[in-house]
Protein backbone atom coordinates (compact mmCIF):
# COMPACT_ATOMS: atom_id res chain seq x y z
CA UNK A 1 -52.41 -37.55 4.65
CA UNK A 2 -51.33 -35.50 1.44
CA UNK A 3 -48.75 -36.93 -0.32
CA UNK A 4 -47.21 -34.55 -3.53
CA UNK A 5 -45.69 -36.07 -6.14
CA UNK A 6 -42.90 -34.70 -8.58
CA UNK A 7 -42.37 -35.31 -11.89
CA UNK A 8 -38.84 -36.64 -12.99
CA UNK A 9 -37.90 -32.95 -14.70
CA UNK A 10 -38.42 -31.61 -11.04
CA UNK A 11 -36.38 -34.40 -9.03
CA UNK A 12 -33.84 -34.11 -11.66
CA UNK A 13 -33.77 -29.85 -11.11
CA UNK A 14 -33.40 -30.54 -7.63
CA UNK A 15 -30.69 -33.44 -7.39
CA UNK A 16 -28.85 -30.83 -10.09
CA UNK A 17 -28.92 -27.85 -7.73
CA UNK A 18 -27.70 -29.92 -4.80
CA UNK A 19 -25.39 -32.45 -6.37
CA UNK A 20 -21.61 -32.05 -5.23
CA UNK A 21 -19.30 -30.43 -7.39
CA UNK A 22 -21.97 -28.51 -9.16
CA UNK A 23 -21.38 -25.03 -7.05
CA UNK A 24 -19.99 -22.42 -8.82
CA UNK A 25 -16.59 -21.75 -7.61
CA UNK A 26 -15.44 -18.84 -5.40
CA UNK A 27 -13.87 -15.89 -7.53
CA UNK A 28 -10.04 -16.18 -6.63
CA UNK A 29 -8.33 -13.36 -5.36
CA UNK A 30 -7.10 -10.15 -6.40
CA UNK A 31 -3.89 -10.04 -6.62
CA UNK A 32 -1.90 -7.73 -3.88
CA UNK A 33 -0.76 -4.90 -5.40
CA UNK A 34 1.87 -2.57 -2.77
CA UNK A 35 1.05 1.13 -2.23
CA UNK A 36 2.65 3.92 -1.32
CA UNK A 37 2.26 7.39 -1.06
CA UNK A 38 3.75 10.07 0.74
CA UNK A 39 2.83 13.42 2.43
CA UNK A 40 3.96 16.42 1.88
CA UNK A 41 5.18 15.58 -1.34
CA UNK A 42 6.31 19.45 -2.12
CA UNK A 43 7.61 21.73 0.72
CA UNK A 44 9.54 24.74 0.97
CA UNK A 45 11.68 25.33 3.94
CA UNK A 46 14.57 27.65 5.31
CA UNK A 47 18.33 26.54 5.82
CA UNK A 48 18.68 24.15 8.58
CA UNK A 49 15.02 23.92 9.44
CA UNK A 50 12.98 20.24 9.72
CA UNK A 51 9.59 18.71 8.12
CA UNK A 52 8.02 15.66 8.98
CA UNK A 53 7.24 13.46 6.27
CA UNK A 54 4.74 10.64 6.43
CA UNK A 55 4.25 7.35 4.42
CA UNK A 56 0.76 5.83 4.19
CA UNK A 57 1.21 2.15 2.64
CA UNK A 58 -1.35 -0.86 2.28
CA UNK A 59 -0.93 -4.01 4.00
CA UNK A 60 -1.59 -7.54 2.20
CA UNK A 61 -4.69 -8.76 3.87
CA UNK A 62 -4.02 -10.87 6.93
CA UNK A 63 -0.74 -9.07 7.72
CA UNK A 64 0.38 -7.06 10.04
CA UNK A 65 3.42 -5.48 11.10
CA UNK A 66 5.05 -3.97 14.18
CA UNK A 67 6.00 -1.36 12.25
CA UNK A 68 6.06 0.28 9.11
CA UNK A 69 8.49 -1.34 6.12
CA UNK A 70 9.74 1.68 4.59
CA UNK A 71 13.53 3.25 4.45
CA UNK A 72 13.83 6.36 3.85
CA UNK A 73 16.75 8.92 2.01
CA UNK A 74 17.70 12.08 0.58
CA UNK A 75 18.31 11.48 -3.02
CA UNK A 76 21.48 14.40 -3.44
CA UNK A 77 24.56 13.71 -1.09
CA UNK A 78 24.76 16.81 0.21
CA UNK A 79 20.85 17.45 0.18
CA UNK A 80 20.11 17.48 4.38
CA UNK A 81 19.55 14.40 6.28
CA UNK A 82 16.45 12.38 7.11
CA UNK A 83 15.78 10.03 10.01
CA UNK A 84 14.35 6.27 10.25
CA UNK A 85 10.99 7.80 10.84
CA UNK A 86 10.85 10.62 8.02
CA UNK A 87 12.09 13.91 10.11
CA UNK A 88 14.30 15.67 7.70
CA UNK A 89 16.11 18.17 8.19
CA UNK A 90 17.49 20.72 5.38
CA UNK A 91 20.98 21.72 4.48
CA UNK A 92 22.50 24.77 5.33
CA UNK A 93 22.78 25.84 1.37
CA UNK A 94 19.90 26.42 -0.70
CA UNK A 95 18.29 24.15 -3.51
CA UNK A 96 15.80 21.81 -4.53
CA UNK A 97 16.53 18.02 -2.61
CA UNK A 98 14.60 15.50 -3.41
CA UNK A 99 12.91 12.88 -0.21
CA UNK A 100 12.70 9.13 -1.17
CA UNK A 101 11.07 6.36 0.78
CA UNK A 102 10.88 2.78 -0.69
CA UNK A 103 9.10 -0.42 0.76
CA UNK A 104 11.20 -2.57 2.53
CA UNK A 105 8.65 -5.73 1.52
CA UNK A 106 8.21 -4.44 -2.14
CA UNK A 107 11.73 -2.52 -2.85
CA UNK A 108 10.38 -1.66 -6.34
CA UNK A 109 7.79 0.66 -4.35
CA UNK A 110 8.80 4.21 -4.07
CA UNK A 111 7.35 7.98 -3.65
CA UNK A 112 9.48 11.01 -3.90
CA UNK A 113 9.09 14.31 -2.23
CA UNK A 114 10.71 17.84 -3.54
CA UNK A 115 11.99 20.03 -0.56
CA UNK A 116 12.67 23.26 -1.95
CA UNK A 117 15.29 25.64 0.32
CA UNK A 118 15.82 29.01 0.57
């Protein structure tokens, strides 16, 4: 029967690398930080006509939702409407209008589009 023996340095090495407490700790999370962006963000369109506009956002991770947090508006008050899920449509008079949408879950979060019409 072979036996091995270690040397106190070695048992020490070993009860070190295995002892509780001694792990190095996990490196905490990121912080979640909200995106937003929004496409087109520059269109040109004639009087009355209607673009689709589209917001891509990040989630936190773990969360879902059943749909997207985002409001949309037309920054001037006579500037066309837009609808709960981005379809504007333009004003009969011409001008530069400006799209907003803002995160519902991180109101500070906003992109802006330019509709130019003519």
């Amino acid at each position: 029967m072979l036996i091995r023996t270690l040397s106190a340095a070695s048992l020490l090495l070993a009860f070190a690398c295995t002892a509780p407490g001694t792990t190095v700790p996990p490196k905490p999370a990121e912080p979640f930080v909200a995106r937003l962006a929004l496409r087109p963000v520059a269109v040109s369109l004639a009087r009355g006509a209607t673009q689709g506009f589209q917001a891509e956002i990040n989630y936190p991770e773990g969360m879902r939702y059943l749909r997207q947090p985002v409001g949309w508006r037309v920054v001037e008050p006579e500037g066309g409407t837009i609808t709960a899920t981005g379809l504007y449509t333009a004003p009969e008079v011409p001008g530069t209008f400006h799209v907003e949408v803002r995160r519902e879950d991180f109101p500070g979060v906003t992109a802006t589009a330019t509709v130019t019409v003519k």
